[in-house]
PDB file of N, CA and C in Angstrom:
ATOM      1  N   UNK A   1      64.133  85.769  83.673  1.00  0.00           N
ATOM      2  CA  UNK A   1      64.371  87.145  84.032  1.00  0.00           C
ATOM      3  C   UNK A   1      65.374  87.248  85.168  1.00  0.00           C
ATOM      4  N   UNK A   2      65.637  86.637  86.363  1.00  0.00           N
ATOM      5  CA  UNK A   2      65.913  86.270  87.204  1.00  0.00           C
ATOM      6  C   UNK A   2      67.522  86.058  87.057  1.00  0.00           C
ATOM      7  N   UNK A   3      67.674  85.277  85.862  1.00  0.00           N
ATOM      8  CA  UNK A   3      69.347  84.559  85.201  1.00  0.00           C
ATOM      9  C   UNK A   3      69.778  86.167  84.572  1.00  0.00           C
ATOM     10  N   UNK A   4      68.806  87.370  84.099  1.00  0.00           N
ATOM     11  CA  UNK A   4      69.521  88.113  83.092  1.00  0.00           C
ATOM     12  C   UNK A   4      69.936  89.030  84.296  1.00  0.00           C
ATOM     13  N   UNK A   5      69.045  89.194  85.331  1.00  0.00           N
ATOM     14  CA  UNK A   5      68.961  89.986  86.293  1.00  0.00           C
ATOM     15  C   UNK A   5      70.431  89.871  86.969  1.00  0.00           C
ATOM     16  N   UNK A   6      70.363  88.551  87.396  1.00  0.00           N
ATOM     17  CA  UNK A   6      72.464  87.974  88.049  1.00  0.00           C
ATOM     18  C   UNK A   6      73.258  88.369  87.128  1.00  0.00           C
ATOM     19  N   UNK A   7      72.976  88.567  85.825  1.00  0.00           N
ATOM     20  CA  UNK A   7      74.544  88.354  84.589  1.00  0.00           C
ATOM     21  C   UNK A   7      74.381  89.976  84.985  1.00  0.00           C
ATOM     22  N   UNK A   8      73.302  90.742  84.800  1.00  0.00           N
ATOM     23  CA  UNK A   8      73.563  92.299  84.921  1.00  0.00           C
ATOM     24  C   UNK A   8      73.994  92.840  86.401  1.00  0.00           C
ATOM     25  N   UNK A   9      73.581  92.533  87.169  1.00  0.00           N
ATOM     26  CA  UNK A   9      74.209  92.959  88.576  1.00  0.00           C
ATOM     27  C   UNK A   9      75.867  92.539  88.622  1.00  0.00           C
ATOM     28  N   UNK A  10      76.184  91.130  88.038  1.00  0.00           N
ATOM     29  CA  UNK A  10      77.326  90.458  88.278  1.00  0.00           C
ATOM     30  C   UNK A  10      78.135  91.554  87.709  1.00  0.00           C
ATOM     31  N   UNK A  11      78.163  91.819  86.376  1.00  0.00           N
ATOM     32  CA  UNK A  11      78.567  92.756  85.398  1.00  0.00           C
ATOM     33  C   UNK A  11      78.885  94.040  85.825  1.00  0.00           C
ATOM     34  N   UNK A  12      77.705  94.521  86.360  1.00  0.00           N
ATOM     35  CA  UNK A  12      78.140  95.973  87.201  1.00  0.00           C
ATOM     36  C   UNK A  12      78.826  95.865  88.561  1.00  0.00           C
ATOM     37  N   UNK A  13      78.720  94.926  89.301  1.00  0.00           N
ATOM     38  CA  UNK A  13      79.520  95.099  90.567  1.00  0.00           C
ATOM     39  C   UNK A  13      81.082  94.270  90.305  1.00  0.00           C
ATOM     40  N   UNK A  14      81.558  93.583  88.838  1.00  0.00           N
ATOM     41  CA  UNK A  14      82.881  93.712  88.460  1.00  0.00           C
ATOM     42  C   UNK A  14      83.598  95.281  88.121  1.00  0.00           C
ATOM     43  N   UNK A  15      82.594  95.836  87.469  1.00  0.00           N
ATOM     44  CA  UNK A  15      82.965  97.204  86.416  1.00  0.00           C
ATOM     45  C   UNK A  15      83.030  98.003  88.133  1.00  0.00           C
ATOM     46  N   UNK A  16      82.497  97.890  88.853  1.00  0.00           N
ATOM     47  CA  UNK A  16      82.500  98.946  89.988  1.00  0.00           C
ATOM     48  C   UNK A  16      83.810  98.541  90.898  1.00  0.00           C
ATOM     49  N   UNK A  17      84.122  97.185  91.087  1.00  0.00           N
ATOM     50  CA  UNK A  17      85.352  96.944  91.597  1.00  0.00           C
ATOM     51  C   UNK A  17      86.552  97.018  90.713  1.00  0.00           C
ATOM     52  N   UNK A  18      85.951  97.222  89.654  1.00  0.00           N
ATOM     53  CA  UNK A  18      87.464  97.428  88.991  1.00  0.00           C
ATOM     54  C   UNK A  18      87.694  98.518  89.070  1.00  0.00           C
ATOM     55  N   UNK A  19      86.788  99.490  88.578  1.00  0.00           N
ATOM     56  CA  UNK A  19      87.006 101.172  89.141  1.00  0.00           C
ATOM     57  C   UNK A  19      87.802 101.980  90.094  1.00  0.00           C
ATOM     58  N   UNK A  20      87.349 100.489  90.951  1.00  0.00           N
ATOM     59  CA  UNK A  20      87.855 100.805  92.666  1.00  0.00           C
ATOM     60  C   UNK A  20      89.278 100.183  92.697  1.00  0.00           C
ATOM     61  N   UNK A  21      89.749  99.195  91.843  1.00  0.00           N
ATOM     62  CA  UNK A  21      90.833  98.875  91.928  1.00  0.00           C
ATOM     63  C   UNK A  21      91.733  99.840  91.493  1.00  0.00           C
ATOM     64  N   UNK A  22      91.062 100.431  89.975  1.00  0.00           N
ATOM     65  CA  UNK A  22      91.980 101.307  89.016  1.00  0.00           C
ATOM     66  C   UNK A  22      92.809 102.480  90.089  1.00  0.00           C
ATOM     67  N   UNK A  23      91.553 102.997  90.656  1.00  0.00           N
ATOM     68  CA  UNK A  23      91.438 104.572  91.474  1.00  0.00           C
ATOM     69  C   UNK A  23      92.918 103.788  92.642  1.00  0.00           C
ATOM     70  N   UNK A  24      92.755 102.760  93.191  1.00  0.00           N
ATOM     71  CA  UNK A  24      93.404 102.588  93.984  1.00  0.00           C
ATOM     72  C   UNK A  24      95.172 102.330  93.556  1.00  0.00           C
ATOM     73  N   UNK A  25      95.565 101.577  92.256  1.00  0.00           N
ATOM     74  CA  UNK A  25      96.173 101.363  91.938  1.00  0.00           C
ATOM     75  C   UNK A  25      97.230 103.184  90.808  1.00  0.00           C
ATOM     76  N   UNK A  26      96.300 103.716  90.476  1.00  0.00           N
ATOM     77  CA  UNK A  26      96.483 105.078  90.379  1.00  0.00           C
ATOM     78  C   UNK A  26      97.342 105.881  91.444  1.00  0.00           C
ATOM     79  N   UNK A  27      96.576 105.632  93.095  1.00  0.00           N
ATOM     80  CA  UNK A  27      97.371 106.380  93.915  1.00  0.00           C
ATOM     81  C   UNK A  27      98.148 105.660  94.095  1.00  0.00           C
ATOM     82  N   UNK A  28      98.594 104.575  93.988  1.00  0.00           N
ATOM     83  CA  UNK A  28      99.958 103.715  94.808  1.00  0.00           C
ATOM     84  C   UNK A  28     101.055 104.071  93.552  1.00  0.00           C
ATOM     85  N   UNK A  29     100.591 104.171  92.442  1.00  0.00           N
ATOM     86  CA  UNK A  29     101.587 104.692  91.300  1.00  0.00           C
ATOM     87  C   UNK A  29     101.859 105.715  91.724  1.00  0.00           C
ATOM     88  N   UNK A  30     101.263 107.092  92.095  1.00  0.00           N
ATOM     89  CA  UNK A  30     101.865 108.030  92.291  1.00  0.00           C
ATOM     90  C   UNK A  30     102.562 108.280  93.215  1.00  0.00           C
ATOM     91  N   UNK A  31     102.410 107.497  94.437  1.00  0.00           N
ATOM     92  CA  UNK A  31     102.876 107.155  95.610  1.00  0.00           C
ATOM     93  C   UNK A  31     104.244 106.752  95.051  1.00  0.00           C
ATOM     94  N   UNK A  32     104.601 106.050  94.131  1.00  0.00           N
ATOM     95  CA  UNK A  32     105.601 105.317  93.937  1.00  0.00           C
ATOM     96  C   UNK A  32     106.665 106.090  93.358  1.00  0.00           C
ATOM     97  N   UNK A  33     106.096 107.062  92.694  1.00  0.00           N
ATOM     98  CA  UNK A  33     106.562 108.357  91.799  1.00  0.00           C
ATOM     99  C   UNK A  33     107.277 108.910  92.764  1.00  0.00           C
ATOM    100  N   UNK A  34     106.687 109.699  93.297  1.00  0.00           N
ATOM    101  CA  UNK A  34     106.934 110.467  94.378  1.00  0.00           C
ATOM    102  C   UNK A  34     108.331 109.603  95.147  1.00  0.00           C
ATOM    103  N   UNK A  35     108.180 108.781  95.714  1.00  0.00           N
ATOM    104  CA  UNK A  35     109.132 107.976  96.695  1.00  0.00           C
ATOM    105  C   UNK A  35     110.554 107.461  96.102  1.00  0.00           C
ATOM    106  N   UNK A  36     110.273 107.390  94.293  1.00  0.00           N
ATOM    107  CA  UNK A  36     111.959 106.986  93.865  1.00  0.00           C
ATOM    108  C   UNK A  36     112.517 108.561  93.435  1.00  0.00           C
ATOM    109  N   UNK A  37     111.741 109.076  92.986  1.00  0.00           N
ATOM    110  CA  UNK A  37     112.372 110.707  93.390  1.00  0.00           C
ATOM    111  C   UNK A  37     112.799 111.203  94.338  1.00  0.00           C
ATOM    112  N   UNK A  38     112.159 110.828  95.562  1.00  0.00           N
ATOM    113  CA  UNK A  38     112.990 111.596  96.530  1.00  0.00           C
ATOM    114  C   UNK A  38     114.170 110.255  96.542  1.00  0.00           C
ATOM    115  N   UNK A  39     114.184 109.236  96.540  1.00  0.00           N
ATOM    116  CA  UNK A  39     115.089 108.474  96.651  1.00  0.00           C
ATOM    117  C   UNK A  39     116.197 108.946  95.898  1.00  0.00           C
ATOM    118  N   UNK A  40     115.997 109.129  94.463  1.00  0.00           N
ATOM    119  CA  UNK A  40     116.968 109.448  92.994  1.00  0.00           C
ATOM    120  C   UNK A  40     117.754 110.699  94.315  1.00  0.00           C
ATOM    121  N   UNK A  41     117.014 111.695  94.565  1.00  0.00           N
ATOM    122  CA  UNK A  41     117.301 112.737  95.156  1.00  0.00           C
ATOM    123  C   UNK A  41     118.483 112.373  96.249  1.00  0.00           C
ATOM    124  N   UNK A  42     118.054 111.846  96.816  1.00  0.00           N
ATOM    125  CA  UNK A  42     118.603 111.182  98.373  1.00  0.00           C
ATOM    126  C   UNK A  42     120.380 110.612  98.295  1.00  0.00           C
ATOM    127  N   UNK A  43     120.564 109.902  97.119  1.00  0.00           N
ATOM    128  CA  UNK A  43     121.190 109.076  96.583  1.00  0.00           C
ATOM    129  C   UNK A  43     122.500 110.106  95.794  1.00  0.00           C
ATOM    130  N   UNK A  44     121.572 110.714  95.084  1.00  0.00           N
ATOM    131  CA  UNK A  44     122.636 111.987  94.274  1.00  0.00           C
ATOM    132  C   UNK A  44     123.251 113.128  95.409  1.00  0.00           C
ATOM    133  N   UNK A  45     122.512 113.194  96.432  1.00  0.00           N
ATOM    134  CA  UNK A  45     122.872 113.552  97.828  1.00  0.00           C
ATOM    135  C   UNK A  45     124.044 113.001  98.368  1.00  0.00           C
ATOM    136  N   UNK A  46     124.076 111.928  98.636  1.00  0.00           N
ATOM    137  CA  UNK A  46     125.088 111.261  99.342  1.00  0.00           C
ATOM    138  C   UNK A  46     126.402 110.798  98.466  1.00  0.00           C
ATOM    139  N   UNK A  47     126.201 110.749  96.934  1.00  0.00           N
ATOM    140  CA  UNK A  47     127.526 110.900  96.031  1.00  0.00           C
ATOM    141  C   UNK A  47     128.024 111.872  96.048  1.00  0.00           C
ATOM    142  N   UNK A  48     127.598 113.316  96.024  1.00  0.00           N
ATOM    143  CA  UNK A  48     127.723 114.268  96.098  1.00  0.00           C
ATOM    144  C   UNK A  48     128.476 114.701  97.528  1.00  0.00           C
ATOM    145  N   UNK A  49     127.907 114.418  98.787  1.00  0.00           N
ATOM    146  CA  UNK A  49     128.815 114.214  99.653  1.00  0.00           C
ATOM    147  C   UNK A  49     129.853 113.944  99.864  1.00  0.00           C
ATOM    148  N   UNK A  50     129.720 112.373  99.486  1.00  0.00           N
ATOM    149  CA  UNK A  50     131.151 111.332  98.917  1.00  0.00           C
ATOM    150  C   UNK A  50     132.401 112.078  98.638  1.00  0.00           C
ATOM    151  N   UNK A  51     132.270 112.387  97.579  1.00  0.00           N
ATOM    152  CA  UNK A  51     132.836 113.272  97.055  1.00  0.00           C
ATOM    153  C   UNK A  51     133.784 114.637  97.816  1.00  0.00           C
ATOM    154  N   UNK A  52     132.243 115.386  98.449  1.00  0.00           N
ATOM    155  CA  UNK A  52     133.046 116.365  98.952  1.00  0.00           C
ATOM    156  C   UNK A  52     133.892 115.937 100.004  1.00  0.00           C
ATOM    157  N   UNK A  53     133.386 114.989 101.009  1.00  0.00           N
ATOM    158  CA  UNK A  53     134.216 114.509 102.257  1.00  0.00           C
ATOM    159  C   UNK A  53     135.814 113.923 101.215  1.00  0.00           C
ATOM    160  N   UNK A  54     135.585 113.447 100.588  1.00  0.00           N
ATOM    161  CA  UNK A  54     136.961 112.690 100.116  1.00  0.00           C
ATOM    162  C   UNK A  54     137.771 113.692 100.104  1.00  0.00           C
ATOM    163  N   UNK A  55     137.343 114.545  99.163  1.00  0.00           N
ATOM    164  CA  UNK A  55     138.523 116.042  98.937  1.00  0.00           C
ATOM    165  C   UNK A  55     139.068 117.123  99.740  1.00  0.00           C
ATOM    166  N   UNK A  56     138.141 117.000 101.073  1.00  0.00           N
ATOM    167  CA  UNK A  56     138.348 117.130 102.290  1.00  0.00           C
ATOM    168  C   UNK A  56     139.415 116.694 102.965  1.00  0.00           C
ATOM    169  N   UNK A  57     138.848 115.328 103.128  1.00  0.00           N
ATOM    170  CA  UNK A  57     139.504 114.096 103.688  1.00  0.00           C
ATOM    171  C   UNK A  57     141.300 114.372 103.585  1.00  0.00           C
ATOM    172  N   UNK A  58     141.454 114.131 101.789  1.00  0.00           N
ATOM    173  CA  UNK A  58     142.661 114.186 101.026  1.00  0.00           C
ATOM    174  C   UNK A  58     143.178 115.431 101.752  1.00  0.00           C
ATOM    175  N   UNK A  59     142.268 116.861 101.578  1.00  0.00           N
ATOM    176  CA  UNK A  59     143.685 118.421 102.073  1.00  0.00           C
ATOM    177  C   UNK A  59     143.630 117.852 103.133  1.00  0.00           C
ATOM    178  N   UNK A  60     142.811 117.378 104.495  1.00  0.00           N
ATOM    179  CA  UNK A  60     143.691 117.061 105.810  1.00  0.00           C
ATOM    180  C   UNK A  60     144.605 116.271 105.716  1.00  0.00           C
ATOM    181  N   UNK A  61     144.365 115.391 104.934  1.00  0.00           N
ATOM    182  CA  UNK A  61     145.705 114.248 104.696  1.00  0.00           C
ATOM    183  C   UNK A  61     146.973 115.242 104.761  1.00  0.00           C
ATOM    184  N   UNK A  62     146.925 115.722 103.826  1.00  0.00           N
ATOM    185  CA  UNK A  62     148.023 116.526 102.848  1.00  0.00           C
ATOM    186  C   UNK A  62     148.438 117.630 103.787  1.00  0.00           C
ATOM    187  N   UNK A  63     147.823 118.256 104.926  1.00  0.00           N
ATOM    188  CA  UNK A  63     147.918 119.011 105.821  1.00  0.00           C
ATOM    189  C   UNK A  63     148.812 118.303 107.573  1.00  0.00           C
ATOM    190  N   UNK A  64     147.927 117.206 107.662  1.00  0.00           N
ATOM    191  CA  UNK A  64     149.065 116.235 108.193  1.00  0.00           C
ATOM    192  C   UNK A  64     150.449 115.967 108.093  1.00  0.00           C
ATOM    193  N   UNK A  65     150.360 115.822 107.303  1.00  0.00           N
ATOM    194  CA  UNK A  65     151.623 115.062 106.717  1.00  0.00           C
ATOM    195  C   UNK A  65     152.443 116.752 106.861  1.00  0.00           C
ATOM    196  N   UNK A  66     152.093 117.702 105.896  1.00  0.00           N
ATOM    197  CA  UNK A  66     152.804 118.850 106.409  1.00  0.00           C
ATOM    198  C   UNK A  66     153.503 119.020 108.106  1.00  0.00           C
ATOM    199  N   UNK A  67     152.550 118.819 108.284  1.00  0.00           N
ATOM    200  CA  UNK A  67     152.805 119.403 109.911  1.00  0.00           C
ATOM    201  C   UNK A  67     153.753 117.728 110.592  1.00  0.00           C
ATOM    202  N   UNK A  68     153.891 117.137 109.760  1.00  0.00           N
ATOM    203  CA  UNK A  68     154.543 115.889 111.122  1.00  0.00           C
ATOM    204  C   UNK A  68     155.810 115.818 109.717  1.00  0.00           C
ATOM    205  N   UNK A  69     155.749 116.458 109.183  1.00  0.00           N
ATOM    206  CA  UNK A  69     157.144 116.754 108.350  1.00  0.00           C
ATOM    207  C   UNK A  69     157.957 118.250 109.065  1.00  0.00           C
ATOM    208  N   UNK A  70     157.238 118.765 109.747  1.00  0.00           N
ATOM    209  CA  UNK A  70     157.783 120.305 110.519  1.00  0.00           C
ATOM    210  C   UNK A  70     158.037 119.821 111.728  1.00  0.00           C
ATOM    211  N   UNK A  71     157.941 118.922 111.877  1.00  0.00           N
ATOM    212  CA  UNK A  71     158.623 118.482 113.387  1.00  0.00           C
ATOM    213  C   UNK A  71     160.046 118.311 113.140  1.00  0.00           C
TER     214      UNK A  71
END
Protein backbone atom coordinates (compact mmCIF):
# COMPACT_ATOMS: atom_id res chain seq x y z
CA UNK A 1 0.00 0.00 0.00
CA UNK A 2 2.76 2.15 0.99
CA UNK A 3 4.72 1.60 -2.83
CA UNK A 4 1.08 2.61 -4.51
CA UNK A 5 0.78 5.43 -2.05
CA UNK A 6 4.66 6.99 -3.41
CA UNK A 7 3.75 6.18 -7.28
CA UNK A 8 0.38 8.33 -6.50
CA UNK A 9 1.75 11.28 -4.59
CA UNK A 10 4.95 11.11 -7.00
CA UNK A 11 2.42 11.41 -9.94
CA UNK A 12 0.51 14.28 -8.57
CA UNK A 13 3.28 16.46 -7.32
CA UNK A 14 4.91 16.01 -11.17
CA UNK A 15 1.31 16.98 -12.74
CA UNK A 16 1.32 19.99 -10.10
CA UNK A 17 4.84 21.15 -11.08
CA UNK A 18 4.24 20.93 -14.40
CA UNK A 19 1.17 23.11 -14.13
CA UNK A 20 3.38 25.44 -12.41
CA UNK A 21 5.87 25.29 -15.03
CA UNK A 22 3.19 25.61 -17.93
CA UNK A 23 1.48 28.85 -16.04
CA UNK A 24 5.00 30.12 -15.75
CA UNK A 25 6.27 29.51 -19.12
CA UNK A 26 2.81 31.03 -20.55
CA UNK A 27 3.73 34.42 -18.93
CA UNK A 28 7.35 34.60 -20.15
CA UNK A 29 5.75 33.90 -23.74
CA UNK A 30 3.69 36.71 -23.43
CA UNK A 31 6.28 38.68 -21.95
CA UNK A 32 8.18 37.89 -25.01
CA UNK A 33 5.28 38.96 -27.28
CA UNK A 34 4.92 42.02 -25.94
CA UNK A 35 8.86 42.97 -25.93
CA UNK A 36 9.63 42.07 -29.88
CA UNK A 37 6.68 44.29 -30.67
CA UNK A 38 7.64 47.05 -29.08
CA UNK A 39 11.06 46.24 -30.43
CA UNK A 40 9.51 45.57 -34.31
CA UNK A 41 8.03 49.08 -33.26
CA UNK A 42 11.23 50.72 -32.03
CA UNK A 43 13.23 49.63 -35.06
CA UNK A 44 10.56 50.76 -37.80
CA UNK A 45 11.00 53.99 -35.69
CA UNK A 46 14.44 54.60 -36.23
CA UNK A 47 14.33 53.60 -40.24
CA UNK A 48 11.81 55.82 -40.49
CA UNK A 49 13.89 58.48 -38.94
CA UNK A 50 16.85 57.42 -41.05
CA UNK A 51 15.25 58.34 -43.63
CA UNK A 52 13.75 61.51 -42.66
CA UNK A 53 17.17 62.94 -41.26
CA UNK A 54 18.86 61.90 -44.65
CA UNK A 55 16.40 64.04 -46.75
CA UNK A 56 16.94 66.66 -44.44
CA UNK A 57 20.44 66.20 -44.24
CA UNK A 58 20.58 66.23 -48.37
CA UNK A 59 18.17 70.00 -48.62
CA UNK A 60 20.89 71.42 -46.09
CA UNK A 61 23.48 70.01 -48.21
CA UNK A 62 21.90 71.47 -51.26
CA UNK A 63 21.22 74.75 -49.32
CA UNK A 64 24.94 75.04 -48.48
CA UNK A 65 26.33 74.70 -51.32
CA UNK A 66 23.74 77.45 -52.57
CA UNK A 67 24.85 79.91 -50.27
CA UNK A 68 28.90 79.34 -50.61
CA UNK A 69 28.14 79.50 -54.43
CA UNK A 70 26.59 83.33 -53.63
CA UNK A 71 29.65 84.35 -52.27
Amino acid sequence: MGLVGGVVYGGYYYYKDTQARIAILTENSAKLEVAAQTQKQTIDTLVADAKKYEKLNSELHTKLEKANDYK
